[in-house]
Structure formats: structure tokens, C-alpha cells
N, C-alpha and C. Protein backbone atom coordinates (compact mmCIF):
# COMPACT_ATOMS: atom_id res chain seq x y z
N UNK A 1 39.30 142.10 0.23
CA UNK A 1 40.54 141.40 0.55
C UNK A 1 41.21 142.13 1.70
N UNK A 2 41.96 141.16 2.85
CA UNK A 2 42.55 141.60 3.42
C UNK A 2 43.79 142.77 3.55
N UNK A 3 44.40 143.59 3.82
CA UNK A 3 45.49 143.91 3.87
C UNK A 3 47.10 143.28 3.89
N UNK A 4 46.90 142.11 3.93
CA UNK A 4 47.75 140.83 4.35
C UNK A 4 49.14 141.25 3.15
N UNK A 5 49.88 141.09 3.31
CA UNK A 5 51.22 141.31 2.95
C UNK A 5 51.41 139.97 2.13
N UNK A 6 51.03 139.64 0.46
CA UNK A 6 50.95 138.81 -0.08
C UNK A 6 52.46 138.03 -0.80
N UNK A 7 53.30 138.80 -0.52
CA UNK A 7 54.75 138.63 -0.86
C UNK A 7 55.32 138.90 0.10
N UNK A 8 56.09 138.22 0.72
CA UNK A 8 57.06 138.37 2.10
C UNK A 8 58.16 139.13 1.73
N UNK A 9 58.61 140.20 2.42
CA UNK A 9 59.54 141.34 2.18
C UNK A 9 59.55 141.31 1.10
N UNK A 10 58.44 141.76 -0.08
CA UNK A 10 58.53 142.49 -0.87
C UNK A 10 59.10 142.24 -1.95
N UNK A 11 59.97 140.82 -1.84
CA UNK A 11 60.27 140.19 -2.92
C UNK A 11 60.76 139.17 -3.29
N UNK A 12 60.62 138.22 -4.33
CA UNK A 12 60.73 137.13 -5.00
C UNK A 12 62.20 136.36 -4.87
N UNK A 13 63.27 137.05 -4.55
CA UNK A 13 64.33 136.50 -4.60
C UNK A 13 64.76 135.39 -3.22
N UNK A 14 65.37 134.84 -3.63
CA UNK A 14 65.57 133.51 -2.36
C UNK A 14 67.31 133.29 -3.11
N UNK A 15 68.26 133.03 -1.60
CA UNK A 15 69.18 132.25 -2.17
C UNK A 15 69.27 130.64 -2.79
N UNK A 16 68.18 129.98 -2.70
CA UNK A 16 68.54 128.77 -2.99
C UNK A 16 67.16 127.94 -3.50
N UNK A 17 67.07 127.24 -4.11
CA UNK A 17 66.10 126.69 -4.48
C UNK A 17 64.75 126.22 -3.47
N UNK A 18 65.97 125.69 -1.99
CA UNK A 18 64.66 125.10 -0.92
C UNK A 18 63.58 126.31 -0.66
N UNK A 19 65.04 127.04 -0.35
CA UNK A 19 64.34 128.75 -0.12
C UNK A 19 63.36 129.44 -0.83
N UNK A 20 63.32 129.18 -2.38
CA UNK A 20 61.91 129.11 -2.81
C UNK A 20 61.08 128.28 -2.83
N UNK A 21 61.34 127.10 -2.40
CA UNK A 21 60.03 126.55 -2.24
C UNK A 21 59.14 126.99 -1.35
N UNK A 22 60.56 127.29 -0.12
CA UNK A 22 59.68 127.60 1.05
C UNK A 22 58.46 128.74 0.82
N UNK A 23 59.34 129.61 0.30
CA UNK A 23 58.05 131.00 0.07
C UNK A 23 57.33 130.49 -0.95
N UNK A 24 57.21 129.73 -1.60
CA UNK A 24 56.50 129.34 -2.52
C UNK A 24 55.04 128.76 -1.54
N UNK A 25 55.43 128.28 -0.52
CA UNK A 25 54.33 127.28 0.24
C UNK A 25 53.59 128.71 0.95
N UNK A 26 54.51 129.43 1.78
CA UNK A 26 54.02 130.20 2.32
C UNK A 26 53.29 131.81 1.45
N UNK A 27 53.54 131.80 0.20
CA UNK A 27 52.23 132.53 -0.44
C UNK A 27 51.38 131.85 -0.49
N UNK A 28 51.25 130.59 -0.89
CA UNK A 28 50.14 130.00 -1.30
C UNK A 28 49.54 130.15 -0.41
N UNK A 29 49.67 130.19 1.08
CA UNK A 29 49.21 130.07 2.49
C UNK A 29 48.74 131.22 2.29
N UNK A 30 49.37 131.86 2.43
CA UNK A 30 48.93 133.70 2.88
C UNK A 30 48.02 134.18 1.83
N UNK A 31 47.66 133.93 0.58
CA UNK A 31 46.56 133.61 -0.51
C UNK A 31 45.06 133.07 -0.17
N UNK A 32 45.55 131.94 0.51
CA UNK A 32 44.14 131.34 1.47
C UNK A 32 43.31 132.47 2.39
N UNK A 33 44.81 132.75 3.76
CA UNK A 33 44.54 133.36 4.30
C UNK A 33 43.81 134.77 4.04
N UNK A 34 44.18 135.33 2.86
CA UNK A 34 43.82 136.98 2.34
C UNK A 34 42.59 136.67 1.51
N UNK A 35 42.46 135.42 1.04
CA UNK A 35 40.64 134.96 0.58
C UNK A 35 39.98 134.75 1.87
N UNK A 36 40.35 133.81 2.66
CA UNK A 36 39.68 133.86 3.69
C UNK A 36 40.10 134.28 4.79
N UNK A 37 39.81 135.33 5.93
CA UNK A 37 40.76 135.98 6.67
C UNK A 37 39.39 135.40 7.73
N UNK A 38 39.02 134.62 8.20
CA UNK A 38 38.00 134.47 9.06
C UNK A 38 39.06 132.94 9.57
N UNK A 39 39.86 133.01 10.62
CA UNK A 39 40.71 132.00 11.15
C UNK A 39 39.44 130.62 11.84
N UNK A 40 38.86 130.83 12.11
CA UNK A 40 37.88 130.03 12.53
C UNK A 40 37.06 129.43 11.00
N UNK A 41 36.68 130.08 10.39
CA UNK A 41 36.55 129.20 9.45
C UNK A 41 37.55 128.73 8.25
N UNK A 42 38.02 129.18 8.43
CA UNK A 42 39.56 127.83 7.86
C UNK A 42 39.52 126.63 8.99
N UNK A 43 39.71 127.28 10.04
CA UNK A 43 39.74 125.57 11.42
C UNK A 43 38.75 124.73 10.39
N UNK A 44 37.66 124.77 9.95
CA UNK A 44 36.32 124.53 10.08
C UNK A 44 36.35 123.96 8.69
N UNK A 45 36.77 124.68 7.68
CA UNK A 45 37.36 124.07 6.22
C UNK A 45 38.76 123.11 6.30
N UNK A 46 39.32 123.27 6.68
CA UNK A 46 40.65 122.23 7.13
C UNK A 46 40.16 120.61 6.47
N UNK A 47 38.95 120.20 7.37
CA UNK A 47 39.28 118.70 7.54
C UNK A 47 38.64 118.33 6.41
N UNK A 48 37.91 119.45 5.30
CA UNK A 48 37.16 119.07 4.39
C UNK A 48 38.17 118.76 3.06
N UNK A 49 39.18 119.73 2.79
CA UNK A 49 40.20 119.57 2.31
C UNK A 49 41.35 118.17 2.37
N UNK A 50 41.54 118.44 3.90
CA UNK A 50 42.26 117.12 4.23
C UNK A 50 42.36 116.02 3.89
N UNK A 51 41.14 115.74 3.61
CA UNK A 51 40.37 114.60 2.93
C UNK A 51 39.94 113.74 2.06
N UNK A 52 40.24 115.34 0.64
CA UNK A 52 40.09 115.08 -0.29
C UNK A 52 41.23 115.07 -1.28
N UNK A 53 41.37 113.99 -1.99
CA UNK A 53 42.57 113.92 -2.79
C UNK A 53 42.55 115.27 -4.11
N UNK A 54 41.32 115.17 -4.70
CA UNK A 54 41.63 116.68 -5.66
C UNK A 54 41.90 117.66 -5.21
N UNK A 55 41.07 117.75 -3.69
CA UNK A 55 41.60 119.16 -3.42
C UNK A 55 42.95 119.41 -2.96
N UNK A 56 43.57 118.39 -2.41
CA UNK A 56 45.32 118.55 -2.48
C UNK A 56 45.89 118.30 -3.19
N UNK A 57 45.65 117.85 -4.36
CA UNK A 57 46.24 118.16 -5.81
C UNK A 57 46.17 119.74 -6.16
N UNK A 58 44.84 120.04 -5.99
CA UNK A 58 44.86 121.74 -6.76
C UNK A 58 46.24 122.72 -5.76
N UNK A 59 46.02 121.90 -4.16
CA UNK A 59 47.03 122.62 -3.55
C UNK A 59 48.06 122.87 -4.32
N UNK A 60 48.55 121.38 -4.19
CA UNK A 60 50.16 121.71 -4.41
C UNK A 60 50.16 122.19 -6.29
N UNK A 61 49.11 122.58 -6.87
CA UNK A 61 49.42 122.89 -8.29
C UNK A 61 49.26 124.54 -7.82
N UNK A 62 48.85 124.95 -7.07
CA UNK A 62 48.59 126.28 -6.85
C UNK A 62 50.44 126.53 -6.19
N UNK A 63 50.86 126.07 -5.10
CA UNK A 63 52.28 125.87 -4.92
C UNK A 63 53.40 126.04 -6.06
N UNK A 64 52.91 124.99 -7.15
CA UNK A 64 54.15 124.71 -8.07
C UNK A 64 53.77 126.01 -8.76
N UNK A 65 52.64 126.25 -9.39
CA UNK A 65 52.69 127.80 -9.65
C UNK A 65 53.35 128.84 -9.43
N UNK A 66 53.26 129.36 -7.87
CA UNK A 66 54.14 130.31 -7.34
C UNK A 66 55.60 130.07 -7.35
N UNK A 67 55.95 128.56 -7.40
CA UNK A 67 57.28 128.15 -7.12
C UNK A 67 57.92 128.55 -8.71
N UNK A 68 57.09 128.46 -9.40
CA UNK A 68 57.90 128.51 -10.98
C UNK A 68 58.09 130.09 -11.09
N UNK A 69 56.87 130.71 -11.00
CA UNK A 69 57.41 132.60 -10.69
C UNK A 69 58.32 132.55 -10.05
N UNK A 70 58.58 132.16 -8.20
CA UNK A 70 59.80 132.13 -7.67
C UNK A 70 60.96 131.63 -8.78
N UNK A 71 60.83 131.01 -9.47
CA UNK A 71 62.14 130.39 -10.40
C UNK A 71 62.72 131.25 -10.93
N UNK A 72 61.65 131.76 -11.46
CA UNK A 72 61.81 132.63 -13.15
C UNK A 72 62.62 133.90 -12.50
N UNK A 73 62.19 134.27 -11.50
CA UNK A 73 62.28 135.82 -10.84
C UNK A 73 64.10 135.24 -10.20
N UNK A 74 64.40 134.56 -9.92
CA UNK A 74 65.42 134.20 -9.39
C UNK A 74 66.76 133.15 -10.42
N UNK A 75 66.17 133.63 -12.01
CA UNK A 75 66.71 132.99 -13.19
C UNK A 75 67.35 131.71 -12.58
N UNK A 76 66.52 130.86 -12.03
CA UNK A 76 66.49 129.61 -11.76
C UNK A 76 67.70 129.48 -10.77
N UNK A 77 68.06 130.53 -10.30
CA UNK A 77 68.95 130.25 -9.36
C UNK A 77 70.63 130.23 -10.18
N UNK A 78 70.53 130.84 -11.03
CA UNK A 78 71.96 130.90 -11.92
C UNK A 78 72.40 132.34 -11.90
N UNK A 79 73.38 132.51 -11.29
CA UNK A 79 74.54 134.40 -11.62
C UNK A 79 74.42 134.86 -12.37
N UNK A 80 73.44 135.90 -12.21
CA UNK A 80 73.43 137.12 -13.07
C UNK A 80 74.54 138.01 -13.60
């Protein structure tokens, strides 16, 4: 595995819900990326994905995954 920085600064907290989604998308990304760190073959896997409806289902279930840790870690966004 890459060295790739799998959590962006180090931690889970976001002010606002979009705000975790966002990092929610962008681990999932950087996950890909740190399985596959060969940028040319992602180009090359791209359109195979694209394409396929299960495999963008597993996406965005791999997404809602991280997004629910983002939740939990951020007690759903309610004052501690």
C-alpha cells in the first residue's frame, strides 16, 4: 500500500453534514487510489466501472459506509 494519507488532516470531524459527505467521497477516492496507485491504470479501469450499474452501487455503498463513521465520529452533528 501506498503511503497516501487515508484520512484528510487526520480527522473525522466536519462542521456540517455536506462537509461529511464531502470527505466521505473523498476517502472513498483516496482508498481506490492507495489500492491502486498506478494513475494510468485507473484511466484504463474508469470506463469499465462507468458502465456498470453494480459496480456503482458497491461505490456509493462503500461512500455511505465512510459517511456513517463520518456521522458517528461527529455524533451526527449534535453539541457535545
Amino acid at each position: 500500500m501506498s503511503d497516501a494519507t487515508l484520512v484528510p488532516n487526520n480527522s473525522l470531524m466536519t462542521a456540517t453534514p455536506q462537509e461529511g459527505r464531502e470527505l466521505a467521497i473523498k476517502m472513498a477516492r483516496l482508498v481506490i487510489k492507495a489500492t491502486q496507485p498506478d494513475s494510468a491504470v485507473r484511466e484504463q479501469l474508469r470506463p469499465v466501472y462507468a458502465e456498470d450499474a453494480g459496480m456503482l452501487l458497491q461505490v456509493a455503498q462503500i461512500v455511505a459506509t465512510e459517511y456513517a463513521t463520518i456521522a458517528a465520529a461527529n455524533h451526527y452533528w449534535r453539541a457535545v
